[in-house]
Protein backbone atom coordinates (compact mmCIF):
# COMPACT_ATOMS: atom_id res chain seq x y z
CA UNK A 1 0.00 0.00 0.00
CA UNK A 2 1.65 3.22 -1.06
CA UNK A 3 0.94 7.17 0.53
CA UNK A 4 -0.03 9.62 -1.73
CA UNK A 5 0.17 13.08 -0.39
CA UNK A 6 -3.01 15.07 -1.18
CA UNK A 7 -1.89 18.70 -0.53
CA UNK A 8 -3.52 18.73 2.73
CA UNK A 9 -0.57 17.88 4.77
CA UNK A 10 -2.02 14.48 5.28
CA UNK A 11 -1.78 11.36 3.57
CA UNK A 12 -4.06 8.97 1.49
CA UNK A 13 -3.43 5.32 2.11
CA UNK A 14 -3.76 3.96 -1.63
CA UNK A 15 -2.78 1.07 -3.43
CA UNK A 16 -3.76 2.14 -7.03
CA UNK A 17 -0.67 2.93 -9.84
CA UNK A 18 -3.69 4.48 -12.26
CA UNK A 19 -2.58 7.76 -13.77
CA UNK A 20 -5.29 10.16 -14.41
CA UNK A 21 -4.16 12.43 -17.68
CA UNK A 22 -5.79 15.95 -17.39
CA UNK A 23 -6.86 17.12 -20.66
CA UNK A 24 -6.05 20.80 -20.13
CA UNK A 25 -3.41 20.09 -18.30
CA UNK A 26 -1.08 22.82 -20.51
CA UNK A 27 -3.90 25.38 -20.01
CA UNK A 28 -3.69 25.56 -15.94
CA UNK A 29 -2.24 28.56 -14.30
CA UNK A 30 -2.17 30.60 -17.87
CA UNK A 31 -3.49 33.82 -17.43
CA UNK A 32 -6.37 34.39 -19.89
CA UNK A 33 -6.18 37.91 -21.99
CA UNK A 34 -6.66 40.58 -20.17
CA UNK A 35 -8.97 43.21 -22.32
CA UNK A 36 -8.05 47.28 -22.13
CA UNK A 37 -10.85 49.88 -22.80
CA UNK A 38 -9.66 53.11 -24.72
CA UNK A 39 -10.28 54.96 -21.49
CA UNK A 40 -9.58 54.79 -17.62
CA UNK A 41 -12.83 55.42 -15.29
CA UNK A 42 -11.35 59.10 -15.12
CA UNK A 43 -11.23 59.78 -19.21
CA UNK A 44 -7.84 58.90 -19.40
CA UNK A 45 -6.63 57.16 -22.53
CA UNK A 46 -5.26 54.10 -22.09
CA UNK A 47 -2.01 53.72 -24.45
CA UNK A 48 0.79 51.06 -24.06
CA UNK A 49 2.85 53.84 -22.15
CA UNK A 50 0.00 54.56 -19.93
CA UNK A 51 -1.37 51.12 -18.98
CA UNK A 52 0.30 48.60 -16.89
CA UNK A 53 -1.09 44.95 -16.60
CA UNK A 54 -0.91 43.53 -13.46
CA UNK A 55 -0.90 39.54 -13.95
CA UNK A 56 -1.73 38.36 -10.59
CA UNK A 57 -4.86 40.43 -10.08
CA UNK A 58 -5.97 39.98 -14.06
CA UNK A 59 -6.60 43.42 -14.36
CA UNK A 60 -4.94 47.13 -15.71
CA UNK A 61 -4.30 49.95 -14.29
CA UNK A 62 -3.89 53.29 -15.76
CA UNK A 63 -0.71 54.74 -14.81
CA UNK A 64 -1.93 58.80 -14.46
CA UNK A 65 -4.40 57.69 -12.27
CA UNK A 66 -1.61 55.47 -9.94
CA UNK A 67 0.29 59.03 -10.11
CA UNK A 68 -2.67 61.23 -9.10
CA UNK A 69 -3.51 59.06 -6.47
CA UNK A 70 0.39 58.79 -4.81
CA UNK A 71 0.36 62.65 -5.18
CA UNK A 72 -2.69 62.84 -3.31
CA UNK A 73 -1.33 60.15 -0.39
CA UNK A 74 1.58 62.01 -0.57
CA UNK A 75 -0.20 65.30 0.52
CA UNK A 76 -1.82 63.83 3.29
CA UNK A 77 0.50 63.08 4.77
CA UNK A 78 2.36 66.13 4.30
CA UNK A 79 -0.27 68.00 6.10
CA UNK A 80 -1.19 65.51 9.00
């Protein structure tokens, strides 16, 4: 009887040798494309320099919006 670890920390008494092919196998853990408007929430226009993807959350983020927002964290806490 062998132990197959199931990602749980534990084990799983088992005496089966069956391998169980996954179809889509190649497809796990790819991101899927992410889709860009023209324009940010805030009318911006989203070009390549003005866009950054950000993989793990699967979404974009305009970069003049990123700025205004650090300028405005930046002032308050400039002025308490």
């Amino acid at each position: 009887m062998d132990n197959v670890a199931n990602g749980s920390g534990g084990a799983i008494a088992t005496n089966s040798t069956l391998v169980i092919p996954f179809s889509r196998a190649d497809r796990r853990g790819k991101s899927a494309g992410i889709e860009v408007p023209d324009h940010c929430g805030n009318g911006h226009r989203l070009t390549v320099g003005n866009v950054r993807i950000d993989h793990r959350e699967r979404r974009w983020r305009c970069r003049r919006c990123g700025n205004d927002r650090a300028a405005a964290f930046r002032d308050r806490q400039r002025t308490g």
